[in-house]
Protein backbone atom coordinates (compact mmCIF):
# COMPACT_ATOMS: atom_id res chain seq x y z
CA UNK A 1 -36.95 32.29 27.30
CA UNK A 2 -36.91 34.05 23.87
CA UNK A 3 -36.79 37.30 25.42
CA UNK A 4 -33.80 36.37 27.10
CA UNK A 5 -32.21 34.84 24.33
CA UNK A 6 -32.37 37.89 22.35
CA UNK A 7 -31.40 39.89 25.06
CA UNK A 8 -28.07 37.86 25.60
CA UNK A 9 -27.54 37.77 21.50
CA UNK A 10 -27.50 41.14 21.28
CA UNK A 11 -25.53 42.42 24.10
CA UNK A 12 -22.88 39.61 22.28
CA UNK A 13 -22.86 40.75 19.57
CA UNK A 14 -24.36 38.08 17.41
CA UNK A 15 -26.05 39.06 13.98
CA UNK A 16 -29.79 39.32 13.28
CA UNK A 17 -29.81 36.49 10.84
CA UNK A 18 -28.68 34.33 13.25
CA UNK A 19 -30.72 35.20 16.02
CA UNK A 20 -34.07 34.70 13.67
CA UNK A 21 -32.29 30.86 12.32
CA UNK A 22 -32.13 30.31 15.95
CA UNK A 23 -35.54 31.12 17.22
CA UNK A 24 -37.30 30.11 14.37
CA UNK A 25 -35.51 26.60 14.98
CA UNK A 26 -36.46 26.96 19.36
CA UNK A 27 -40.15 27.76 18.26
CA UNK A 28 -40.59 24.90 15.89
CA UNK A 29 -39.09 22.34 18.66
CA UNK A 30 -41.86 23.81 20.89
CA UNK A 31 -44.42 23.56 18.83
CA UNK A 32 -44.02 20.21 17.80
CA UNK A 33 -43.68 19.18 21.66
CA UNK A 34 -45.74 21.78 23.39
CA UNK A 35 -43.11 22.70 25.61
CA UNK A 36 -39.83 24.35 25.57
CA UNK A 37 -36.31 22.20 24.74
CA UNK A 38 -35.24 23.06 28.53
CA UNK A 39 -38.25 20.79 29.50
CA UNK A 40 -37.53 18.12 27.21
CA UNK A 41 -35.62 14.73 27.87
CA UNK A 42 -32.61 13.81 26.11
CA UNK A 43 -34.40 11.30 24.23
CA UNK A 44 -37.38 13.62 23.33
CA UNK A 45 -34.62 15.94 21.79
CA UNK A 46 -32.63 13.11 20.20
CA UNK A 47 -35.34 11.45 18.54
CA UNK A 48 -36.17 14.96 17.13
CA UNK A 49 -33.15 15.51 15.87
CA UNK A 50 -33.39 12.20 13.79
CA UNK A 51 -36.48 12.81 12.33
CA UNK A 52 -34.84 15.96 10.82
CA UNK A 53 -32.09 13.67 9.71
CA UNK A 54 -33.30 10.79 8.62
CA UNK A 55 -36.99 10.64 7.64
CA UNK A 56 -37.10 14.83 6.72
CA UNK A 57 -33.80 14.73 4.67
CA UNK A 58 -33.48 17.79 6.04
CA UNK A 59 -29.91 19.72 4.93
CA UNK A 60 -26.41 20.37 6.76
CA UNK A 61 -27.45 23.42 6.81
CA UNK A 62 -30.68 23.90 8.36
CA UNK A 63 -29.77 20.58 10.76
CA UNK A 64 -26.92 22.86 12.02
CA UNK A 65 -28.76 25.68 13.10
CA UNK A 66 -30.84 22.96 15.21
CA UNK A 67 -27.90 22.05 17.30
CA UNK A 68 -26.51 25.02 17.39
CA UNK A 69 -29.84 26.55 18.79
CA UNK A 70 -30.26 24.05 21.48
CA UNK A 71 -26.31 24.40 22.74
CA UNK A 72 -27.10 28.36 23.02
CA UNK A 73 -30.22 27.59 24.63
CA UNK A 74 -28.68 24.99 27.42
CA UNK A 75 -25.78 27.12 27.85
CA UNK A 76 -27.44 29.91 28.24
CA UNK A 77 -28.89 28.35 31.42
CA UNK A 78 -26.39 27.15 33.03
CA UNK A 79 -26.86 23.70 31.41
CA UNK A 80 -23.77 22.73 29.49
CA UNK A 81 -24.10 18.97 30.93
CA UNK A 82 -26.95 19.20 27.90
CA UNK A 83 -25.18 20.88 25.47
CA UNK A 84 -22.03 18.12 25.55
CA UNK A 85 -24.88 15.15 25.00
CA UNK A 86 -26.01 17.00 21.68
CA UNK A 87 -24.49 15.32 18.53
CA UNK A 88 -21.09 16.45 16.86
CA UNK A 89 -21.17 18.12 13.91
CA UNK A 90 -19.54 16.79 11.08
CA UNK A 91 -18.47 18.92 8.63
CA UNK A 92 -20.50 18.58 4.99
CA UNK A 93 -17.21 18.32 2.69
CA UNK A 94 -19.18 18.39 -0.25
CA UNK A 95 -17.31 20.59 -2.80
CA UNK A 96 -19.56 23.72 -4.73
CA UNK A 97 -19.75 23.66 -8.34
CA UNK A 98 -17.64 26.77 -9.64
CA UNK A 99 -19.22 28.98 -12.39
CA UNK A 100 -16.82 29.36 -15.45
CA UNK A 101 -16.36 33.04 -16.61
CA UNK A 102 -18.49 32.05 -20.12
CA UNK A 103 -21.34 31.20 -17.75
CA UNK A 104 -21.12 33.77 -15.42
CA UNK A 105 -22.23 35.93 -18.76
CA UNK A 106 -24.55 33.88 -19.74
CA UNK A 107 -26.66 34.47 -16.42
CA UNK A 108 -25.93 38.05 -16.56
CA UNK A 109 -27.53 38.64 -20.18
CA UNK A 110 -30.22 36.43 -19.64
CA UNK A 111 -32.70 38.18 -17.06
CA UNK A 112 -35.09 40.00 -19.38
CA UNK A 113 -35.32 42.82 -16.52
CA UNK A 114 -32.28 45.71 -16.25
CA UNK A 115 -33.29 45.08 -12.34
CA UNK A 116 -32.73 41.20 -12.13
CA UNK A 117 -29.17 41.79 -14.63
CA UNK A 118 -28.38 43.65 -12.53
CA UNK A 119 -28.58 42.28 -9.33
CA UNK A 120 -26.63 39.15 -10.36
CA UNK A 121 -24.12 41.00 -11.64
CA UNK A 122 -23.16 42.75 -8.39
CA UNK A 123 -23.70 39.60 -6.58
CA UNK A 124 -20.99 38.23 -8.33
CA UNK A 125 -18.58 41.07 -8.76
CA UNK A 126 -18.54 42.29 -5.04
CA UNK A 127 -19.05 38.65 -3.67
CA UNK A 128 -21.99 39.47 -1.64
CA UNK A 129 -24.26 36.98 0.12
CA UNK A 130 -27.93 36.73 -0.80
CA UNK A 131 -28.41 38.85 2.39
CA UNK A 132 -26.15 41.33 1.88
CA UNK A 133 -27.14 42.24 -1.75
CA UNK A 134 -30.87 42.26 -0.47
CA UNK A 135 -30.09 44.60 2.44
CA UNK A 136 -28.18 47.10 -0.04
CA UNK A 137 -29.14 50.86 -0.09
CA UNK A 138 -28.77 53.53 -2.21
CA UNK A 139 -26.77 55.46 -0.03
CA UNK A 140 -24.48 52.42 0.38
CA UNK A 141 -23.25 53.40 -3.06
CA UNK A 142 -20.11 55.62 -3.34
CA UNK A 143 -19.40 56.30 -6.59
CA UNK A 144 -16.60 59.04 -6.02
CA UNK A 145 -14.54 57.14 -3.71
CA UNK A 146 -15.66 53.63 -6.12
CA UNK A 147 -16.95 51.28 -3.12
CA UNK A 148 -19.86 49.91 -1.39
CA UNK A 149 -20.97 49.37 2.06
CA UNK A 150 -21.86 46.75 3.61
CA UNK A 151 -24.20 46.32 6.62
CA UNK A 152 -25.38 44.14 8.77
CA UNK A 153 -23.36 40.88 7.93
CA UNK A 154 -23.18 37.33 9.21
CA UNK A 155 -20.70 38.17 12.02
CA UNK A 156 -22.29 41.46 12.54
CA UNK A 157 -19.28 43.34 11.11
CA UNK A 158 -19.39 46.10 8.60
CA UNK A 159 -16.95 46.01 5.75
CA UNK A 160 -16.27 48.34 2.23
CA UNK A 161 -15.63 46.40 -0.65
CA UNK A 162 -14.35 47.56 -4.36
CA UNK A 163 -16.98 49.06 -6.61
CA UNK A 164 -15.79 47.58 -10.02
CA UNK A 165 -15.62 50.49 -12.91
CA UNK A 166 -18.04 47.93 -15.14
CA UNK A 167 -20.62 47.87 -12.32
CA UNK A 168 -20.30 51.01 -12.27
CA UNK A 169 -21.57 51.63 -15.43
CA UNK A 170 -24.66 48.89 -14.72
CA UNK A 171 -25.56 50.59 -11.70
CA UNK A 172 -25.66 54.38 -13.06
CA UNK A 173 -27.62 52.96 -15.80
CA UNK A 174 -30.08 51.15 -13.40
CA UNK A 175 -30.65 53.85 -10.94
CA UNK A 176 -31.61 56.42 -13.97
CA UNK A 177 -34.21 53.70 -15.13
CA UNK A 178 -35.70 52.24 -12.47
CA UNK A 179 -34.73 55.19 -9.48
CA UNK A 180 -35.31 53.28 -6.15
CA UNK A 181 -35.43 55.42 -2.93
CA UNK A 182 -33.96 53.86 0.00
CA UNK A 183 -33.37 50.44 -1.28
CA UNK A 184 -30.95 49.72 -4.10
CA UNK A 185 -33.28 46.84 -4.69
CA UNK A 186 -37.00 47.11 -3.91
CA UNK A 187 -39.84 45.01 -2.98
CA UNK A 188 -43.44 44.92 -4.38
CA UNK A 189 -43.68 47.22 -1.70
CA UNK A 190 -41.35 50.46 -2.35
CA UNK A 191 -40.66 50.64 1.22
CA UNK A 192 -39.27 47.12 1.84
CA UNK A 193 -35.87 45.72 -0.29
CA UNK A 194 -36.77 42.36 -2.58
CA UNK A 195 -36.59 39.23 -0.24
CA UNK A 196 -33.95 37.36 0.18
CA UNK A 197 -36.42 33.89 -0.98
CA UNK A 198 -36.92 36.57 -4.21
CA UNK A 199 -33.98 36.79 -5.07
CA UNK A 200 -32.92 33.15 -5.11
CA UNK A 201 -36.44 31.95 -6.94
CA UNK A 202 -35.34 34.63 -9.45
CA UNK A 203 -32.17 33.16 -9.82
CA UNK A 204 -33.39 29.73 -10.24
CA UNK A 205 -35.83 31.01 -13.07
CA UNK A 206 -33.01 32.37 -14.83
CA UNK A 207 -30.91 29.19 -14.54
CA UNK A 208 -33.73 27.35 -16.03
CA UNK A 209 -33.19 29.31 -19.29
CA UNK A 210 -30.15 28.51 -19.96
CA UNK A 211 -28.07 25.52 -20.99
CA UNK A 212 -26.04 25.40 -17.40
CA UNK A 213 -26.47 22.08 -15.80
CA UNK A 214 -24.05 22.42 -12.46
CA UNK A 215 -25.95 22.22 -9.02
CA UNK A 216 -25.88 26.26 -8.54
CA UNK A 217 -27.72 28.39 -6.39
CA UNK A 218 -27.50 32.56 -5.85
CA UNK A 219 -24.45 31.38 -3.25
CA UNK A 220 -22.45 29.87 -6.36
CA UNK A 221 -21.89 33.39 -7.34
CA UNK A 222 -20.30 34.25 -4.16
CA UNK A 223 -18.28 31.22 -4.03
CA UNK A 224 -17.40 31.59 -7.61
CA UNK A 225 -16.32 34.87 -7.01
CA UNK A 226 -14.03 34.17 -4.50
CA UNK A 227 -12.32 31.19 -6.64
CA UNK A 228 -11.89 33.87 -9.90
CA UNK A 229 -9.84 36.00 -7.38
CA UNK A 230 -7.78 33.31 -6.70
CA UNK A 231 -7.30 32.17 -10.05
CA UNK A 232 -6.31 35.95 -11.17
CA UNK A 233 -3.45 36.46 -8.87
CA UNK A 234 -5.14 38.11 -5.41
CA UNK A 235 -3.67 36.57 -2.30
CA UNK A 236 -6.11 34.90 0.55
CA UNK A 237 -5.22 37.82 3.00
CA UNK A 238 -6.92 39.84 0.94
CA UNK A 239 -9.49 37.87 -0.17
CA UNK A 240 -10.76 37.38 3.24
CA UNK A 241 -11.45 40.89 4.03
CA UNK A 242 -13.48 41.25 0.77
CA UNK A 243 -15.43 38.11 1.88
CA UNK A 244 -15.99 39.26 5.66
CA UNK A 245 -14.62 35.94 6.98
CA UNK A 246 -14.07 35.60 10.61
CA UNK A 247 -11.25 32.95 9.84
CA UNK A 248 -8.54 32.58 7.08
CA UNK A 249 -9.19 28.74 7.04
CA UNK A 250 -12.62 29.25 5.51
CA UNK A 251 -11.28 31.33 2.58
CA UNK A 252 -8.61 28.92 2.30
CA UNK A 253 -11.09 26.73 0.63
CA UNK A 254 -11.03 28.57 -2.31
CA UNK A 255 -7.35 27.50 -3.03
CA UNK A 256 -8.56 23.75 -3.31
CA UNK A 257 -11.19 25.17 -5.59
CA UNK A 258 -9.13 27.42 -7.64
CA UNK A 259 -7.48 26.20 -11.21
CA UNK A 260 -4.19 27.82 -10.82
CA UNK A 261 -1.27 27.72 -13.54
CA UNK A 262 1.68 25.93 -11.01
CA UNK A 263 5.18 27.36 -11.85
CA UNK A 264 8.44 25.58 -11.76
CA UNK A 265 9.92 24.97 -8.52
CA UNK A 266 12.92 27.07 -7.65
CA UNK A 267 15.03 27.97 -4.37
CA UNK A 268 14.52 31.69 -3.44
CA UNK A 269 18.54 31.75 -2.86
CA UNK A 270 18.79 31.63 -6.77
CA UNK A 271 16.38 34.50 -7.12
CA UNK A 272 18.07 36.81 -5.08
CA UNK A 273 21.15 36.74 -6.60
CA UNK A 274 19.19 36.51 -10.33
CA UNK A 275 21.01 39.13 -12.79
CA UNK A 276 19.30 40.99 -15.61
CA UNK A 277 20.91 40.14 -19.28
């Protein structure tokens, strides 16, 4: 079964990361029953699925990747009578706390390692998820043309995003000190980049030293990011691309999000007939 759900993933396109959330999630429902979820009742796999909810806490997150799992799984074998009777996902509404430029500083200066500086730093001014930064390499680095690469993303689609002239600086500075090879950001081991777990139990170490009390995670500069472009004038359209969004609807969310100086109404008719004193 897992051979041929990788072998279907991959002919569709579908991204690493998700594959792994998706096996990882198969495997544990097997283990726990000692048989696969194709050989499992509805109530087996219902009563599962509440002991994630209820008694695990476990989080929107990782809960999705359990249903969604299961409804690739049945589908995948002809079983979509299964994948109906699996519960609806509601949406978790819950609205991210939004770094303020002061604090976005703050978490910059603070890692006592150039390295750890910064890696934040281009987290936040590229808007990269935590597995995009990891995955960066040296080579994904163009300084002449003043953009980066990036590989392997959530929906499996490359995209170039603006280098910013003040990580610029950072990075030329970093690579003279610390020179990596093939990873812009190395592991213990040289040959591997720093793990994605790494990087976000580095970034809650640095949180702890300072005085910043929102629920943030590594993600918060991404999302932050996203809501400073906003706030600074660039238009969603735009936005989106940087972000690697499938959908405009999800970077719309970042307009809600966004404080945003609202001007005085006006009709456009006025406008275009507006004459210079």
């Amino acid at each position: 079964m897992f051979d041929q759900v990788y072998q279907n993933m991959t002919l569709s396109g579908k991204s690493s990361s998700t594959f792994q959330n998706y096996i990882r999630t198969i495997a544990s429902i097997s283990l726990y029953f000692k048989k696969i979820p194709l050989e499992l009742s509805d109530d087996q796999i219902n009563d599962y699925l509440l002991l994630l909810k209820e008694k695990q806490n476990t989080s929107y997150t990782i809960f999705k990747h359990y249903v969604y799992a299961l409804r690739y799984v049945f589908r995948l074998s002809d079983r979509d009578d299964r994948a109906i009777q699996l519960p609806s996902l509601k949406r978790n509404d819950t609205i991210p706390d939004i770094l303020s430029v002061e604090e976005c500083k703050i978490i910059f200066k603070t890692p006592k390692y150039l390295k750890h500086r910064v890696l934040f730093a281009l987290t936040y001014s590229a808007g990269l998820r935590i597995r995009e930064v990891a995955r960066l390499k040296v080579a994904d680095l163009d300084f002449d043309r003043m953009t980066i690469y990036i590989r392997d993303t959530k929906y499996s689609k490359n995209r170039i995003v603006p280098l910013s002239k003040t990580m610029k600086v950072g990075l030329e500075k970093y690579l003279k000190h610390v020179r990596p090879k093939l990873w812009l950001f190395e592991g213990y081991d040289s040959n591997k980049h720093l793990a994605t777990n790494s990087i976000g139990s580095l970034f809650r170490e640095t949180l702890k030293k300072t005085n910043i009390k929102k629920r943030v995670t590594i993600h918060t500069l991404r999302h932050t990011y996203a809501t400073h472009c906003i706030e600074m004038g660039m238009d969603p359209f735009t936005l989106k691309e940087l972000l690697g969004h499938e959908a405009l609807q999800t970077t719309m969310l970042y307009l809600n999000l966004a404080t945003v100086k609202k001007s005085n109404s006006f009709s456009p008719f006025d406008k275009i007939y507006e004459t210079k004193n």
